[in-house]
C-alpha atoms as a PDB file:
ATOM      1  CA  UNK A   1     -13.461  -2.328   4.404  1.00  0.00           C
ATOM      2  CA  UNK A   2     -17.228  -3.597   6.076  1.00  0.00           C
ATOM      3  CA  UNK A   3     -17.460  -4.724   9.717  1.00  0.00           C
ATOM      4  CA  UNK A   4     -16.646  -8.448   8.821  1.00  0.00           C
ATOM      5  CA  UNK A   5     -13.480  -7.518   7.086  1.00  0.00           C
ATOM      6  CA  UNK A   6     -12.400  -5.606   9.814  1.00  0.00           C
ATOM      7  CA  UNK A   7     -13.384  -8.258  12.238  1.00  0.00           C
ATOM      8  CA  UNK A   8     -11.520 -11.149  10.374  1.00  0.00           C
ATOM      9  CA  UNK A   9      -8.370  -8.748  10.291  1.00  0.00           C
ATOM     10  CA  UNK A  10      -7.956  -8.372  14.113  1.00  0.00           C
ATOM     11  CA  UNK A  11      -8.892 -11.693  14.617  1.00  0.00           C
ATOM     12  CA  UNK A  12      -5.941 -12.970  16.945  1.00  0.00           C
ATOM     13  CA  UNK A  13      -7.535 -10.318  19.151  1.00  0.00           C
ATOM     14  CA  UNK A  14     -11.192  -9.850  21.161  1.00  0.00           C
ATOM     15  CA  UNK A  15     -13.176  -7.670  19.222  1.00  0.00           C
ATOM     16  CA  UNK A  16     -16.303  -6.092  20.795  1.00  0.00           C
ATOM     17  CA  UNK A  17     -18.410  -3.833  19.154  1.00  0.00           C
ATOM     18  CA  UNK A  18     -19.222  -0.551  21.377  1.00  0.00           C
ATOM     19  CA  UNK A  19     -21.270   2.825  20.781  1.00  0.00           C
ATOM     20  CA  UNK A  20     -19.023   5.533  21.940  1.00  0.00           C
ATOM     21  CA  UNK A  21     -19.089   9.402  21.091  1.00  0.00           C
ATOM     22  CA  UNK A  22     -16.206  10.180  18.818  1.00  0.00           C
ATOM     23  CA  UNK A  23     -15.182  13.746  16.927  1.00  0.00           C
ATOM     24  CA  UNK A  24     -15.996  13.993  13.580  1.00  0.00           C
ATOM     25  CA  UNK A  25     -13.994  16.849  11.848  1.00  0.00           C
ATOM     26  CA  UNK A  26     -13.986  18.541   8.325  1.00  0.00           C
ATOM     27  CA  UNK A  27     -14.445  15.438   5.612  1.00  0.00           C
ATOM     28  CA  UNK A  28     -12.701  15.197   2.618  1.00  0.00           C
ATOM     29  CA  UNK A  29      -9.725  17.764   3.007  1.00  0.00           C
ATOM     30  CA  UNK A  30      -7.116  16.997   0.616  1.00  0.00           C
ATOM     31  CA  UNK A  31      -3.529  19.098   0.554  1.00  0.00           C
ATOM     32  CA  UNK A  32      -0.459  18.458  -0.909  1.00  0.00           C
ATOM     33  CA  UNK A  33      -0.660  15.894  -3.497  1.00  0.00           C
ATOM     34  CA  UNK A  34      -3.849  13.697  -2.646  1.00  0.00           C
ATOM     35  CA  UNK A  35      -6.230  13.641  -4.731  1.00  0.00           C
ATOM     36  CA  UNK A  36      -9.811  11.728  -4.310  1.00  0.00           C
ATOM     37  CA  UNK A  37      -8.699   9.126  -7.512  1.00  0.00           C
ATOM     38  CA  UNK A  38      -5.706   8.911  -9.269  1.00  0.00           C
ATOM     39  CA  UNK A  39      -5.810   6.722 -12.500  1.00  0.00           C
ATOM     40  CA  UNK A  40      -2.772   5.066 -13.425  1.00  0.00           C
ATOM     41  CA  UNK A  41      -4.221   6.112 -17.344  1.00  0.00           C
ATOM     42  CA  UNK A  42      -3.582   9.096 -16.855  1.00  0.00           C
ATOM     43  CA  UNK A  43      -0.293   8.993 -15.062  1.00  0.00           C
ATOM     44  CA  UNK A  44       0.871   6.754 -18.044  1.00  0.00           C
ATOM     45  CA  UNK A  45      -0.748   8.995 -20.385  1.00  0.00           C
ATOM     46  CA  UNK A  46       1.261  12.008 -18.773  1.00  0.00           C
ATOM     47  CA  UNK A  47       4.870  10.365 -18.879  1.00  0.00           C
ATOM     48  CA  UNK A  48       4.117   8.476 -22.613  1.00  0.00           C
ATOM     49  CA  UNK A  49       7.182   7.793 -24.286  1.00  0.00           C
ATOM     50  CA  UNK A  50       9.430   8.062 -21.044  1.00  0.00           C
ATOM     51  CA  UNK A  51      10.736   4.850 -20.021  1.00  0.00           C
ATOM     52  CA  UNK A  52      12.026   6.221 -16.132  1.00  0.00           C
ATOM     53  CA  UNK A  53      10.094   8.711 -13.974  1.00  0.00           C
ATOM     54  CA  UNK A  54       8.308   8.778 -10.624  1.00  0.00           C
ATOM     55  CA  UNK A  55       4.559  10.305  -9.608  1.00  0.00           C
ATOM     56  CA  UNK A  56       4.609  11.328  -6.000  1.00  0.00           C
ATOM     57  CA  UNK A  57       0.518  10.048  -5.071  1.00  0.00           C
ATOM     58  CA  UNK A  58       0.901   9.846  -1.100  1.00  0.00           C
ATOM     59  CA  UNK A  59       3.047  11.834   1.302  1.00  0.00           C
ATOM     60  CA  UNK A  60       0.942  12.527   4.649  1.00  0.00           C
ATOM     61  CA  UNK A  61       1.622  12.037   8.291  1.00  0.00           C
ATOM     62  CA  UNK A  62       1.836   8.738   8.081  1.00  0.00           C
ATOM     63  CA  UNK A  63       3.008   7.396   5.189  1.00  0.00           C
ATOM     64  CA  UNK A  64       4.649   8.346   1.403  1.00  0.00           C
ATOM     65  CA  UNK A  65       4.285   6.482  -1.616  1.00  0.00           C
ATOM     66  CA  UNK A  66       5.097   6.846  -5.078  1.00  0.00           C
ATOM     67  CA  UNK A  67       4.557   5.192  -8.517  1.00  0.00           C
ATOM     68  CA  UNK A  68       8.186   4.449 -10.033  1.00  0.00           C
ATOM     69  CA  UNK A  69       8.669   3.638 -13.672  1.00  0.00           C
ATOM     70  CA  UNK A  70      12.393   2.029 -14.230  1.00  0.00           C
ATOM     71  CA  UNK A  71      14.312   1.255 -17.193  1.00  0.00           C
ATOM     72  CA  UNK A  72      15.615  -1.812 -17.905  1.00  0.00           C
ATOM     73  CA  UNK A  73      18.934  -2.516 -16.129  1.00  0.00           C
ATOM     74  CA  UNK A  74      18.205   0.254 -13.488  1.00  0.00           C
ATOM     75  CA  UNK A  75      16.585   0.315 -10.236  1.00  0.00           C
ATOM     76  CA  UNK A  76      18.105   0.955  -6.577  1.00  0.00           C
ATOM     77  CA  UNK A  77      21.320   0.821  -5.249  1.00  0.00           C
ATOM     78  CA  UNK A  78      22.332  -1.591  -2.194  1.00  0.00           C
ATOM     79  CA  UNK A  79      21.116   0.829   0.538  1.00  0.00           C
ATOM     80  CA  UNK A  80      18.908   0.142   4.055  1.00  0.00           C
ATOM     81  CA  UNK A  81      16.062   2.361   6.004  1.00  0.00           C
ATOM     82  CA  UNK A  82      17.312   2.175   9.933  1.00  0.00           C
ATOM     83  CA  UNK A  83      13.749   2.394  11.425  1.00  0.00           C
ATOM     84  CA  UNK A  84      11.444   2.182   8.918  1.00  0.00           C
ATOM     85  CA  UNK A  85       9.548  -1.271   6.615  1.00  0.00           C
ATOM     86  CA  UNK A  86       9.869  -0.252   2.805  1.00  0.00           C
ATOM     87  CA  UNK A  87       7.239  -2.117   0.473  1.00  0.00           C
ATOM     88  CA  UNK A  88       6.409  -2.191  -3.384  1.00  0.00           C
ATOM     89  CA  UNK A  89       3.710  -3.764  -5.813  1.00  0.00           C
ATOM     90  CA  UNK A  90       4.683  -4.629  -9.317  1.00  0.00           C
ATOM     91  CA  UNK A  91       2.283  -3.727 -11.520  1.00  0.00           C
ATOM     92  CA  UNK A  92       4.435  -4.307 -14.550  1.00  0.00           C
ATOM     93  CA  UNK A  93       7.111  -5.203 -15.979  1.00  0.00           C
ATOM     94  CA  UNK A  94       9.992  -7.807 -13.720  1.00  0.00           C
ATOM     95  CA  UNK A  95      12.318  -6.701 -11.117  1.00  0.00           C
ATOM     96  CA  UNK A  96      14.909  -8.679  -9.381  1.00  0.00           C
ATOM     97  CA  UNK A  97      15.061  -8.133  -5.977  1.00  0.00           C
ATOM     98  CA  UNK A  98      18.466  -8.903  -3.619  1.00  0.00           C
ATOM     99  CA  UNK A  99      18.061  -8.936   0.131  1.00  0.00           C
ATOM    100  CA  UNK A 100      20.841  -9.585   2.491  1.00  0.00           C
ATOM    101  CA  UNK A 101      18.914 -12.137   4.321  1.00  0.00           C
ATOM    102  CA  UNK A 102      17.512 -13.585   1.110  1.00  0.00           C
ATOM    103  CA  UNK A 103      18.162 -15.626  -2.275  1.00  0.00           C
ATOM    104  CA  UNK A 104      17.765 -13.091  -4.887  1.00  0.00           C
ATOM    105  CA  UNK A 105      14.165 -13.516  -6.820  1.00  0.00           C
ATOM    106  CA  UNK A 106      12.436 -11.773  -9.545  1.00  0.00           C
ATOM    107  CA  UNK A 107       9.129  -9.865  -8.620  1.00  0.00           C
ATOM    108  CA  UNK A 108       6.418  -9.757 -11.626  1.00  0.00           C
ATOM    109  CA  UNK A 109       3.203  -8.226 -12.001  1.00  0.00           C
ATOM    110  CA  UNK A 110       1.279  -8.308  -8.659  1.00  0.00           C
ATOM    111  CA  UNK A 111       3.963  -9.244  -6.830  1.00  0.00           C
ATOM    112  CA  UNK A 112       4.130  -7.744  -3.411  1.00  0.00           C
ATOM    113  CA  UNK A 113       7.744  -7.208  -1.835  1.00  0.00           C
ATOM    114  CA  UNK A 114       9.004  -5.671   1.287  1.00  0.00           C
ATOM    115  CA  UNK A 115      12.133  -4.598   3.161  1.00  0.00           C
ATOM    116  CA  UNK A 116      12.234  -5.229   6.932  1.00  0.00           C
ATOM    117  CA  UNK A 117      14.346  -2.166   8.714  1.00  0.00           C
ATOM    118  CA  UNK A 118      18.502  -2.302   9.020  1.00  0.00           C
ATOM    119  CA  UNK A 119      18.157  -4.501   6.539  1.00  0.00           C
ATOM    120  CA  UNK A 120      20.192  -4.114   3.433  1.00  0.00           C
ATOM    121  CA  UNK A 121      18.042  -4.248  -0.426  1.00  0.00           C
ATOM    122  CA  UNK A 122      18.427  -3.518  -3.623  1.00  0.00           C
ATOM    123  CA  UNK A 123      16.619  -3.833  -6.973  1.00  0.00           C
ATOM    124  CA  UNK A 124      16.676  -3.512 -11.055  1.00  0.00           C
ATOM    125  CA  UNK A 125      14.516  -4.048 -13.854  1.00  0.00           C
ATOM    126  CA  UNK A 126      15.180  -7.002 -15.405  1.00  0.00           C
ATOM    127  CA  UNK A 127      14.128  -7.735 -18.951  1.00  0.00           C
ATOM    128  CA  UNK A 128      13.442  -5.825 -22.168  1.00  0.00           C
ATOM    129  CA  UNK A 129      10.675  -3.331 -20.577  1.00  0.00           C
ATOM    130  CA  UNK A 130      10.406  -0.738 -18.037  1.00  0.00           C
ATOM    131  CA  UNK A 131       8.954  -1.761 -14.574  1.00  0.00           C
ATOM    132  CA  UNK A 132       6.150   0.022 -12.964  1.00  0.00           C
ATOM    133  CA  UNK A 133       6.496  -0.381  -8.905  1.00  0.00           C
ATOM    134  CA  UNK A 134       4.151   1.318  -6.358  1.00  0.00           C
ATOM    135  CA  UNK A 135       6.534   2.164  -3.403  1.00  0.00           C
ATOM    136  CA  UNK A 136       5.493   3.202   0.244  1.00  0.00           C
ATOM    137  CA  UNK A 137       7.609   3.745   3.222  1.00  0.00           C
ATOM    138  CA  UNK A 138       7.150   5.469   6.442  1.00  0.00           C
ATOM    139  CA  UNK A 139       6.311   9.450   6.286  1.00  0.00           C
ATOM    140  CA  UNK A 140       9.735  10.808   6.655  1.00  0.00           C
ATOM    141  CA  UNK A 141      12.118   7.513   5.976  1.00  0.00           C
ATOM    142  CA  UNK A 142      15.372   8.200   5.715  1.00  0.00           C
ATOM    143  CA  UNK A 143      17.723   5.820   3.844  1.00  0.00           C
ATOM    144  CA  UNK A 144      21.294   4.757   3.946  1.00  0.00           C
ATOM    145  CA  UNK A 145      23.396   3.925   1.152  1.00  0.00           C
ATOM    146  CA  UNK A 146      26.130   1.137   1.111  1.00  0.00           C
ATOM    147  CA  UNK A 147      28.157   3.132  -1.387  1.00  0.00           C
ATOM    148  CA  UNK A 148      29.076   7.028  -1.010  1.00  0.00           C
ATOM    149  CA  UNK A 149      28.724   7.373  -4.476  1.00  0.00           C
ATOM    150  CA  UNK A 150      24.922   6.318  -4.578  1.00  0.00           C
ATOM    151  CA  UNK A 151      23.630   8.630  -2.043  1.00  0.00           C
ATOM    152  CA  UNK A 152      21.624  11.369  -3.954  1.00  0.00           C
ATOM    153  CA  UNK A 153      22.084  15.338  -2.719  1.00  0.00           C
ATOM    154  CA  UNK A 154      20.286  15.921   0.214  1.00  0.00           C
ATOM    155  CA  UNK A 155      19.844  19.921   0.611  1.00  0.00           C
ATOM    156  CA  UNK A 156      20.625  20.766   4.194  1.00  0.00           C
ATOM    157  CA  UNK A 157      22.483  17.125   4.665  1.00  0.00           C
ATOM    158  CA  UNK A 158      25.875  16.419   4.500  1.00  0.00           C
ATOM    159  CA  UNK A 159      26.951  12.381   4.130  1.00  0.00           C
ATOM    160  CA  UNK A 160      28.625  10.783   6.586  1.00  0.00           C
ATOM    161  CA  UNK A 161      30.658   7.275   7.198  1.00  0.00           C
ATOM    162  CA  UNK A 162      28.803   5.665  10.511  1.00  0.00           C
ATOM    163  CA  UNK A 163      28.812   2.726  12.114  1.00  0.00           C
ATOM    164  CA  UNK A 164      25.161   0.707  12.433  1.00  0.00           C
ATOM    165  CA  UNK A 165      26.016  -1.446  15.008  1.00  0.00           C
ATOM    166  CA  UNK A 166      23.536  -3.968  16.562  1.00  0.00           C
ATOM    167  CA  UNK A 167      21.474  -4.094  13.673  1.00  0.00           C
ATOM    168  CA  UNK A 168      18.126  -6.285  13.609  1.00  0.00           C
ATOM    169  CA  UNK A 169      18.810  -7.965  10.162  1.00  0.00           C
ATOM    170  CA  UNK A 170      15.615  -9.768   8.384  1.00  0.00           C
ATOM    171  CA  UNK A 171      13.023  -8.693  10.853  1.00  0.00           C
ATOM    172  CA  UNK A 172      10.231 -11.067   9.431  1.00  0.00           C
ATOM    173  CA  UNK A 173       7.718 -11.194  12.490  1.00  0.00           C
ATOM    174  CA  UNK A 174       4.189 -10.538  12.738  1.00  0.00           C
ATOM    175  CA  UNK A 175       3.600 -12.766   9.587  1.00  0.00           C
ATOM    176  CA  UNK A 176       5.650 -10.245   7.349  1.00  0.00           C
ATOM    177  CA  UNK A 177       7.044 -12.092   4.237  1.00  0.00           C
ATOM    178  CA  UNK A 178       9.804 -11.260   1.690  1.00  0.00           C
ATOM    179  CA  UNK A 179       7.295 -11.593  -1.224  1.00  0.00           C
ATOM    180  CA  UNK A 180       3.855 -12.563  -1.782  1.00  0.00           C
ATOM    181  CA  UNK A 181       1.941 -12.328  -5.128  1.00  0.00           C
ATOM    182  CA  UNK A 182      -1.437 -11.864  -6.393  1.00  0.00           C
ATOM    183  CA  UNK A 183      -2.195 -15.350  -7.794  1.00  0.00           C
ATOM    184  CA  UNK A 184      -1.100 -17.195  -4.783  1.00  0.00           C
ATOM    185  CA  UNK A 185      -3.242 -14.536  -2.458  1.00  0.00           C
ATOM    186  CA  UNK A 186      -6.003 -14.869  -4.498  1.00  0.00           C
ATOM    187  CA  UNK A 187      -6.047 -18.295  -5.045  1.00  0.00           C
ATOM    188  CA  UNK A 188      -5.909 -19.387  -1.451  1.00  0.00           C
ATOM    189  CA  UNK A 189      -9.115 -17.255  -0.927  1.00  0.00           C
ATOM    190  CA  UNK A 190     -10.917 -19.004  -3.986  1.00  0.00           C
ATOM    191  CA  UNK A 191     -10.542 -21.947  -2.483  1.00  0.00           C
ATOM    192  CA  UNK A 192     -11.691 -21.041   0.877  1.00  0.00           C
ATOM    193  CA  UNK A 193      -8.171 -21.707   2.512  1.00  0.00           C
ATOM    194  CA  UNK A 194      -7.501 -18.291   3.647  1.00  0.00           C
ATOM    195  CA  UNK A 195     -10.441 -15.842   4.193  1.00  0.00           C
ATOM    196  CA  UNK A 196     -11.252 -12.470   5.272  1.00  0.00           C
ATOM    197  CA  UNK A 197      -8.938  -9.478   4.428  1.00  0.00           C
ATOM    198  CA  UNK A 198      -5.204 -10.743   4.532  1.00  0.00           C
ATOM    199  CA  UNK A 199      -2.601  -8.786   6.226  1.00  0.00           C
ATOM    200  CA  UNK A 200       0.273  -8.414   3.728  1.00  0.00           C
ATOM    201  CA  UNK A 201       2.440  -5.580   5.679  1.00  0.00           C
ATOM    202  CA  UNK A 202       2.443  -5.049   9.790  1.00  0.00           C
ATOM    203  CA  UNK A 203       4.057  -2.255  11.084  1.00  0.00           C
ATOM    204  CA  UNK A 204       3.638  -0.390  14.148  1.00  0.00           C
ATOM    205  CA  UNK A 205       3.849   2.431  12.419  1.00  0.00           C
ATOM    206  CA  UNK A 206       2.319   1.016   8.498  1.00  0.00           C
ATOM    207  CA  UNK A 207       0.335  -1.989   7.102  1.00  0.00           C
ATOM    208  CA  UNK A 208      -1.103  -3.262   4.278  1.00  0.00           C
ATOM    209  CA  UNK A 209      -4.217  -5.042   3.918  1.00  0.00           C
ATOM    210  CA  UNK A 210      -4.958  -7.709   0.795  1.00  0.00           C
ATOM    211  CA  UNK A 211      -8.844  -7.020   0.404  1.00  0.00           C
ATOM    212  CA  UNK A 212     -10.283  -9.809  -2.446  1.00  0.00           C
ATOM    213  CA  UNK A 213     -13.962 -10.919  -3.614  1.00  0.00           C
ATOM    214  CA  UNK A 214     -16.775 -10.904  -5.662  1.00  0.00           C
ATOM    215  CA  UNK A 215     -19.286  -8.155  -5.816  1.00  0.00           C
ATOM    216  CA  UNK A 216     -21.858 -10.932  -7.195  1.00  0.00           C
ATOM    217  CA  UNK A 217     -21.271 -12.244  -3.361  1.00  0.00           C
ATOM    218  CA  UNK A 218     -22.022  -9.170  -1.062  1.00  0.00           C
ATOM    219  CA  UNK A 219     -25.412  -8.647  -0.689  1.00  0.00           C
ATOM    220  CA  UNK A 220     -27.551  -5.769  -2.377  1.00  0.00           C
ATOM    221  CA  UNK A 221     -26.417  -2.093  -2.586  1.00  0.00           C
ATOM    222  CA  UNK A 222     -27.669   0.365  -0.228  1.00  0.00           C
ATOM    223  CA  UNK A 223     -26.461   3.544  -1.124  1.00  0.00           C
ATOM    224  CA  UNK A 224     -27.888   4.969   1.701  1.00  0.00           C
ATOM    225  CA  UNK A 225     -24.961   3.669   3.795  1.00  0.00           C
ATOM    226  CA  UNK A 226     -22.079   5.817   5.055  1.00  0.00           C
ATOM    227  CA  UNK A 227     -19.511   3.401   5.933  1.00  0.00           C
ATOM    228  CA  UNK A 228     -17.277   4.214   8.513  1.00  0.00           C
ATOM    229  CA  UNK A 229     -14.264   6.783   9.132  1.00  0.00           C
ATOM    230  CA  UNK A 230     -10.718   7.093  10.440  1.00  0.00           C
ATOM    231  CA  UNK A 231     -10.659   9.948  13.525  1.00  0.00           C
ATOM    232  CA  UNK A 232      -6.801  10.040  13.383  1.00  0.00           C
ATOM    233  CA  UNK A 233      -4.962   9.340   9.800  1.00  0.00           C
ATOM    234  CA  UNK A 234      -6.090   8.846   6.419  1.00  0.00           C
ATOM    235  CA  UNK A 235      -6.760   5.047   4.360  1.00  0.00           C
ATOM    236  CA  UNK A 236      -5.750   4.499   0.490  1.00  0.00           C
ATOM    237  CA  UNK A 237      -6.042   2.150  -1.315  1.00  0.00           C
ATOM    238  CA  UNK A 238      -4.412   0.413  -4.641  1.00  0.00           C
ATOM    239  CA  UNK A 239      -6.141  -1.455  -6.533  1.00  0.00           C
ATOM    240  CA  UNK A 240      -4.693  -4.735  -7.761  1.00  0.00           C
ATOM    241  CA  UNK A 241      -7.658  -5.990 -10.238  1.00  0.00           C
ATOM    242  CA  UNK A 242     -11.133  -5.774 -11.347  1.00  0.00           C
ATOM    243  CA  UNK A 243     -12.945  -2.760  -9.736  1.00  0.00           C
ATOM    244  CA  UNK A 244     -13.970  -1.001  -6.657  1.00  0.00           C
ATOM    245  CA  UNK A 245     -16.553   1.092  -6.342  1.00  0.00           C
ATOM    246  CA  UNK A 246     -16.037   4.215  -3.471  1.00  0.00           C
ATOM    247  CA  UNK A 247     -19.306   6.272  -1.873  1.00  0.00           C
ATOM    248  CA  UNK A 248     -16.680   9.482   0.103  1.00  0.00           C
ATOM    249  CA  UNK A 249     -18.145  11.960   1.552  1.00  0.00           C
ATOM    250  CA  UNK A 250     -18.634  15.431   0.121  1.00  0.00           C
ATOM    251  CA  UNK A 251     -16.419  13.722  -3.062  1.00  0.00           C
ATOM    252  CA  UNK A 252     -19.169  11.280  -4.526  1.00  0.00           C
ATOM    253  CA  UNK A 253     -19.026   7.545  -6.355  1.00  0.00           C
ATOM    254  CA  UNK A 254     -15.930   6.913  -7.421  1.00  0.00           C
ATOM    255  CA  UNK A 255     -15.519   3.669  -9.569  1.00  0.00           C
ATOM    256  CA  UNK A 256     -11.503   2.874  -9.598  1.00  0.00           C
ATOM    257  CA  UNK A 257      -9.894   0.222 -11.540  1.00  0.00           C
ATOM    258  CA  UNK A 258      -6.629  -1.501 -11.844  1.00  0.00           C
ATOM    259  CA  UNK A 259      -3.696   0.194 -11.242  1.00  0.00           C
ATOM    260  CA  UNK A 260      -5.642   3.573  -9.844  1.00  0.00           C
ATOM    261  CA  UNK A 261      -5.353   4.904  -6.460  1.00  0.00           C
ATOM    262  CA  UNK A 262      -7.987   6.334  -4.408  1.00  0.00           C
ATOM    263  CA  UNK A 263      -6.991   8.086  -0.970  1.00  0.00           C
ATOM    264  CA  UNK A 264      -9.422   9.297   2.017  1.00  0.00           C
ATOM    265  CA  UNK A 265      -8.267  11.862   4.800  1.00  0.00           C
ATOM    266  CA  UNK A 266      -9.657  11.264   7.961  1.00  0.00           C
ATOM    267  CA  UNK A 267     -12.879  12.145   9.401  1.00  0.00           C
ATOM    268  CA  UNK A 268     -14.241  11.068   5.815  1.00  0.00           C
ATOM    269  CA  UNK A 269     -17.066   8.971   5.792  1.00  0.00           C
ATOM    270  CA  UNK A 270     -16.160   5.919   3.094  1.00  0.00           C
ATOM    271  CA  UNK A 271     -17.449   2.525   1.690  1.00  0.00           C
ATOM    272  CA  UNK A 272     -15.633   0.697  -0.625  1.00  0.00           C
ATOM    273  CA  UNK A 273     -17.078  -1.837  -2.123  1.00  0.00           C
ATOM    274  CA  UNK A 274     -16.303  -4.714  -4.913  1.00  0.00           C
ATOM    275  CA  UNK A 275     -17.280  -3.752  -8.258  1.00  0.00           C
ATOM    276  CA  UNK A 276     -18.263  -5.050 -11.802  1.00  0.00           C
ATOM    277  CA  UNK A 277     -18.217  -8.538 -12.943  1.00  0.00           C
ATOM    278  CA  UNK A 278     -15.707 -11.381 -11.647  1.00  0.00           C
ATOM    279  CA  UNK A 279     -13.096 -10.620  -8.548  1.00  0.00           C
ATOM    280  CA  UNK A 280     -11.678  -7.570  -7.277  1.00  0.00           C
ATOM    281  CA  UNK A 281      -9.112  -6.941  -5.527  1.00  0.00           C
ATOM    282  CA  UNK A 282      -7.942  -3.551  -3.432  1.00  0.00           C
ATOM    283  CA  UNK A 283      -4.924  -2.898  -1.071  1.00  0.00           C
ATOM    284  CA  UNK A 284      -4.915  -0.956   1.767  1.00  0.00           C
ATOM    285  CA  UNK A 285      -2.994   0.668   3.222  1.00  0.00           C
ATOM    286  CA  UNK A 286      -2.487   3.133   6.860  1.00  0.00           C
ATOM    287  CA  UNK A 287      -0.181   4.416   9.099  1.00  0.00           C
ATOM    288  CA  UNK A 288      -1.720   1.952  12.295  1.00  0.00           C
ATOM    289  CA  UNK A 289      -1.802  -1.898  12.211  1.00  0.00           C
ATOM    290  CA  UNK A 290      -5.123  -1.964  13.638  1.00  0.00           C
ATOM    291  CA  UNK A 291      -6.892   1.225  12.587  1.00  0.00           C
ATOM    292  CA  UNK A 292      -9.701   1.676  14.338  1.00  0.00           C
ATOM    293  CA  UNK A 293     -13.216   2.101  11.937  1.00  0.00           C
ATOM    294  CA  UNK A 294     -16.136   4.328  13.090  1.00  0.00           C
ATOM    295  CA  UNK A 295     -19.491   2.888  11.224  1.00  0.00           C
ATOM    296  CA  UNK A 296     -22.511   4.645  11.472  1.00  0.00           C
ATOM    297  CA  UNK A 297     -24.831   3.337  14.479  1.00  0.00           C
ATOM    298  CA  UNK A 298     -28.167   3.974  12.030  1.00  0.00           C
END
């Protein structure tokens, strides 16, 4: 994300630039199961012929998310997170989606969807192919299932009947909707209706930013520019079309394309970019609604 996206993002706010000293700790350190780039290719290339499994791609401090594949006439049972905003992106495939506070409607490719907490969901693949959803959920969600017999084992965990009383149901504030898509998103931004980097998710504790253009539109590449970096969490980013191209420090130029996944711990110096011919499109994602972005004064 460059200084204008940033700047059109926290626009409901004052937003003054300011040269401060900040620490800068060891770049590109990546545990557990982040890599630099993960290409969906690969992942589908890895699973071939399965028709259900999950790739865990994310699960930091912050936030977890996994790639789901789901069979036809399968999915999630009626369950709710009591603290936490669940969201996916269809990448293939249809899935019909039932929230309590909502008409049921059927998510398709680049649809984005999301669960507000305490409130109850559920969803299933819906047609004659599998479904490929990118989930992400607070680090550490917990979930809670409106049937006994759905809850999976839980080592250490016992389940329990409880009462949730005083629950916030449909918590759609802060411009949160029950399902945007791709086409409309991009559309709107073609057009010159919406602009700037779109704010899909806002959580205190996760968002997800809708990042679209042209790389014919941004002015020449300077390679010699370092971007900016996160002091406290890492960014990651899906991306939803065309291609983005990725200078990260002590990694290299990474050139990521639909479907792929490219994740940067903090401290990393980064500076994505559109890429290729026609639009691109990436989405973002962090565990702060307004992360703050450390660009290089020179």
């Amino acid at each position: 994300m460059d200084r204008r996206h940033f700047i059109a993002t926290a626009a409901a706010a004052p937003c003054v630039g300011q040269t401060m000293y900040a620490p800068k700790g060891q770049p590109a350190v990546y545990t557990g199961p982040h890599r630099p780039h993960t290409k969906l290719s690969g992942l589908k290339a890895k699973h071939k012929g399965e028709t259900w499994w999950r790739e865990l791609i994310v699960d930091d401090k912050h936030l977890r998310s996994e790639y789901i594949m789901v069979a036809p006439g399968h999915g999630h049972p009626k369950a709710m997170h009591p603290d936490t905003r669940a969201w996916w992106v269809v990448m293939d495939g249809e899935v019909r989606f039932t929230f309590e506070t909502q008409a049921p409607f059927v998510a398709r490719k680049g649809s984005i969807v999301q669960a507000p907490y305490q409130t109850l969901f559920e969803y299933e693949a819906v047609g004659t192919e599998s479904a490929l959803l990118f989930e992400t959920n607070v680090a550490g969600a917990k979930t809670l299932y409106a049937n006994r017999k759905d809850a999976p084992a839980m080592p250490g965990h016992e389940w329990m009947a409880v009462d949730v009383r005083s629950r916030v149901i449909g918590n759609w504030q802060r411009g949160n909707k029950p399902h945007r898509t791709y086409d409309e998103l991009a559309a709107k931004l073609e057009k010159g209706e919406l602009k700037g980097t779109l704010r899909i998710v806002e959580d205190d504790r996760g968002t997800a930013n809708f990042i679209y253009g042209h790389n014919s539109k941004l002015p020449p590449l300077d390679e010699k520019v370092r971007g900016h970096y996160h002091p406290e969490g890492a960014e990651y980013w899906l991306v939803m079309s065309g291609q983005i191209r990725y200078p990260i420090e002590k990694v290299g130029v990474i050139i990521a394309e639909a479907g792929d996944v490219v994740y940067v711990p903090a401290y990393t110096w980064h500076a994505p970019r559109w890429w290729g011919e026609g639009p691109s499109c990436r989405l973002a994602m962090n565990g702060f609604p307004y992360i703050s972005h450390l660009f290089d004064p020179h």
